[in-house]
C-alpha atoms as a PDB file:
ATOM      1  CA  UNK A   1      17.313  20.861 -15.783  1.00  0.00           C
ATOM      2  CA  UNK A   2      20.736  19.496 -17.936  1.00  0.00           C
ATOM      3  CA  UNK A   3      23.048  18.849 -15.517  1.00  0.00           C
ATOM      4  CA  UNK A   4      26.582  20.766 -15.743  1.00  0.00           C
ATOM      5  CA  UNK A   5      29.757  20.039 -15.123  1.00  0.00           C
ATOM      6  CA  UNK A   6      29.845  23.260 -12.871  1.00  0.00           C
ATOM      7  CA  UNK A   7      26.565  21.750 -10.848  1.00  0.00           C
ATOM      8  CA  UNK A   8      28.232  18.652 -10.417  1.00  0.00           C
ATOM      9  CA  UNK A   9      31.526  20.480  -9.171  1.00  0.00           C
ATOM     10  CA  UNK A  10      29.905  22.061  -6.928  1.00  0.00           C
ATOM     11  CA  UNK A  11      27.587  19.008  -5.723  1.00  0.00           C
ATOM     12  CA  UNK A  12      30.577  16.808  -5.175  1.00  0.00           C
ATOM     13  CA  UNK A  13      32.355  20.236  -3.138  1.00  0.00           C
ATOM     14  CA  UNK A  14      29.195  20.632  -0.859  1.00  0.00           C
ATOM     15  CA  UNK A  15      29.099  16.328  -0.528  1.00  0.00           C
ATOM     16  CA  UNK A  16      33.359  16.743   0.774  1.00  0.00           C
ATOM     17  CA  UNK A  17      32.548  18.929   3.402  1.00  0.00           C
ATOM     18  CA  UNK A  18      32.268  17.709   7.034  1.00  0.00           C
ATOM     19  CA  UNK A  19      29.059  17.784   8.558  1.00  0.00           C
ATOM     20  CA  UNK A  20      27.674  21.214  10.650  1.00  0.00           C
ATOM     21  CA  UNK A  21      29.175  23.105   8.024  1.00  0.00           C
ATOM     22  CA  UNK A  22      27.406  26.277   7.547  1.00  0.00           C
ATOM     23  CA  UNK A  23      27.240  26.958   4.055  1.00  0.00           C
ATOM     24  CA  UNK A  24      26.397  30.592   2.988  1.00  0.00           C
ATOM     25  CA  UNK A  25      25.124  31.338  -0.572  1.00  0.00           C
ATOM     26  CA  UNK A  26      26.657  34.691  -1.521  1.00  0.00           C
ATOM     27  CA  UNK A  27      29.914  32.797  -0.268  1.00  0.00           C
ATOM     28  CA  UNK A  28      29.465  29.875  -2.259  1.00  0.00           C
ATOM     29  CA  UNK A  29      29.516  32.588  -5.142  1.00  0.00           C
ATOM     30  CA  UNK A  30      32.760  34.237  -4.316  1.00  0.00           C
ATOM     31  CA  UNK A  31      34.667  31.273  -4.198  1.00  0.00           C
ATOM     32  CA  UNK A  32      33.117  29.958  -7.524  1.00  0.00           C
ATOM     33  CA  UNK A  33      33.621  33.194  -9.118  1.00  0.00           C
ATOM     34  CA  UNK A  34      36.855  33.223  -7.521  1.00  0.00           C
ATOM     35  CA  UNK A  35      37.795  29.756  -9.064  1.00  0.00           C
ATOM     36  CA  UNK A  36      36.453  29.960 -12.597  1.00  0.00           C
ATOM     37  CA  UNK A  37      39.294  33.367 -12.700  1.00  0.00           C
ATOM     38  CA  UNK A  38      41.965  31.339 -12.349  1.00  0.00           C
ATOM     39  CA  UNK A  39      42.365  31.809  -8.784  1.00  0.00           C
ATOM     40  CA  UNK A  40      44.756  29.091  -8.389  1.00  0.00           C
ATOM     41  CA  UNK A  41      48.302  30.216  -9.657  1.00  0.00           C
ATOM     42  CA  UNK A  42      50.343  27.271  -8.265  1.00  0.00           C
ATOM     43  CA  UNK A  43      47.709  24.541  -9.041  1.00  0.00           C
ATOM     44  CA  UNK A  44      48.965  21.153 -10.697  1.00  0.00           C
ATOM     45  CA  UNK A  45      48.077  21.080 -14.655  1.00  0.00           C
ATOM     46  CA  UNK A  46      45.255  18.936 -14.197  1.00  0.00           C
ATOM     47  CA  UNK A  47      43.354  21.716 -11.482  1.00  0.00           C
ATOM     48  CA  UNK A  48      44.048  24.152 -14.086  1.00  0.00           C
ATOM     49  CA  UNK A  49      42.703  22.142 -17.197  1.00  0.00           C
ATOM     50  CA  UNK A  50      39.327  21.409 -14.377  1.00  0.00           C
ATOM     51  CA  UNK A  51      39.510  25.046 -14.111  1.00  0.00           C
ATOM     52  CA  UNK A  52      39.107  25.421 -17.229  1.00  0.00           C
ATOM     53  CA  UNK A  53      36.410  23.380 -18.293  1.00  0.00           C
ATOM     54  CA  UNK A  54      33.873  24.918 -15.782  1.00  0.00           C
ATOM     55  CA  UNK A  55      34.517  28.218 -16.914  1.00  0.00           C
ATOM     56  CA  UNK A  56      33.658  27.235 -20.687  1.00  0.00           C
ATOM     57  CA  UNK A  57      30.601  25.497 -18.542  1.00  0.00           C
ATOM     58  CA  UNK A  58      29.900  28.834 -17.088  1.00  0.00           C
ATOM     59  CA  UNK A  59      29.969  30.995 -20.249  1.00  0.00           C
ATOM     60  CA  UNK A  60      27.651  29.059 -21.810  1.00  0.00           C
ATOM     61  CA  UNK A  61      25.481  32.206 -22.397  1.00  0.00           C
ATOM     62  CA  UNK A  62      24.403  34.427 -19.634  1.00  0.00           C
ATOM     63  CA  UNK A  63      20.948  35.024 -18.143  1.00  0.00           C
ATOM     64  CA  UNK A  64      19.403  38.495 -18.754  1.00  0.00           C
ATOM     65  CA  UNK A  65      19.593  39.151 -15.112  1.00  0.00           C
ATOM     66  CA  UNK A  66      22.481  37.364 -13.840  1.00  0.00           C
ATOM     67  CA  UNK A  67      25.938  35.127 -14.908  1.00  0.00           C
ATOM     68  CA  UNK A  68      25.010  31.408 -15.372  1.00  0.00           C
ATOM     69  CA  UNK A  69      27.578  30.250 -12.578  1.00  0.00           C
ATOM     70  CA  UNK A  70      25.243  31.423  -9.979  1.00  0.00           C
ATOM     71  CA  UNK A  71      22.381  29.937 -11.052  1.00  0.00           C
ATOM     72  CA  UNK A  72      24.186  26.318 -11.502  1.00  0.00           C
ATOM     73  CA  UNK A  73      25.016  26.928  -8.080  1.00  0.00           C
ATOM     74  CA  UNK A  74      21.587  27.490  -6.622  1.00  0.00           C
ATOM     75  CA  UNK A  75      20.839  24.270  -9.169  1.00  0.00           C
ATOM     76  CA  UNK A  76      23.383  22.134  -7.201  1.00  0.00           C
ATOM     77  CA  UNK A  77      22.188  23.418  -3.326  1.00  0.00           C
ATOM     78  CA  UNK A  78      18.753  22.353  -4.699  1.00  0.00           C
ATOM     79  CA  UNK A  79      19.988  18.949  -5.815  1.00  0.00           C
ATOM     80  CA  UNK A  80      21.936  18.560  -2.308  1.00  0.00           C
ATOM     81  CA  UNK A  81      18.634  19.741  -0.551  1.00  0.00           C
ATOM     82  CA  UNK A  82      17.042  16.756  -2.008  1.00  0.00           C
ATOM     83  CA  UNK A  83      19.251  14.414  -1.416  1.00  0.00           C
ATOM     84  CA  UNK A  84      19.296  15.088   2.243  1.00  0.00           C
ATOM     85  CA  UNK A  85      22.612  16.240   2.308  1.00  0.00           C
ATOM     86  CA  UNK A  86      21.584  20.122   3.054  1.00  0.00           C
ATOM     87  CA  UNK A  87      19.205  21.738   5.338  1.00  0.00           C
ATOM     88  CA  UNK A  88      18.301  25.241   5.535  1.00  0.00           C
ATOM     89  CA  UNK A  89      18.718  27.168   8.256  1.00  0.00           C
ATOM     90  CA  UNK A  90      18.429  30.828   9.318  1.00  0.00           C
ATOM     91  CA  UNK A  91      15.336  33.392   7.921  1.00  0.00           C
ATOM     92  CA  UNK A  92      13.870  32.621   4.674  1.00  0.00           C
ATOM     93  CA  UNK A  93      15.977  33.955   1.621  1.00  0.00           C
ATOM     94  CA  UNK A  94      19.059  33.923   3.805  1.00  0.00           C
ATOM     95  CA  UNK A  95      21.112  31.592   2.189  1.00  0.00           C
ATOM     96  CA  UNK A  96      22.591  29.830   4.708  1.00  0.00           C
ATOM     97  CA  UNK A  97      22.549  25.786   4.766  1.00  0.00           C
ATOM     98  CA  UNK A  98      23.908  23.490   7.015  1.00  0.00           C
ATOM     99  CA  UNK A  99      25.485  20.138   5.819  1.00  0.00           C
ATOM    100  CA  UNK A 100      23.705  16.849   7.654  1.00  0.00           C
END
């Protein structure tokens, strides 16, 4: 798997958070989706130019079944998985992941 600039957004976002955070994976998705529409109307120039760089990232061609975004995002929980930094809790296919 190429690593994106929208993985590695999102990697470095999960890495900020303080630990015990729950993470949830359909809102993980919201917020992304949320970002890459210009969701941030009073953001310096340099958040907006971020902004939009990992949208270009994220319409890099869509999947038959679903927009790209989401599955850089599963990408990047994978990549945090491995590195120790998540943990999944809940039932499986929940979504949920705690930050150690």
């Amino acid at each position: 798997m190429k690593k994106t600039l929208l993985i590695t957004f999102v990697l470095a976002a999960i890495q900020e958070m303080p630990r015990g955070t729950r993470v949830r994976l359909h809102e993980l998705y919201k917020n992304i989706k949320h970002f890459l529409s210009g969701g941030l109307p009073d953001a310096p120039k340099h958040v907006t130019d971020i902004c939009h760089a990992l949208r270009e990232c994220s319409e890099r061609g869509d999947l038959p079944s679903e927009p790209r975004y989401r599955n850089d995002i599963r990408w990047a929980i994978r990549q945090a998985k491995n590195a120790g930094i998540l943990t999944h809790v809940g039932t499986p296919r929940s979504g949920e992941w705690v930050r150690v």
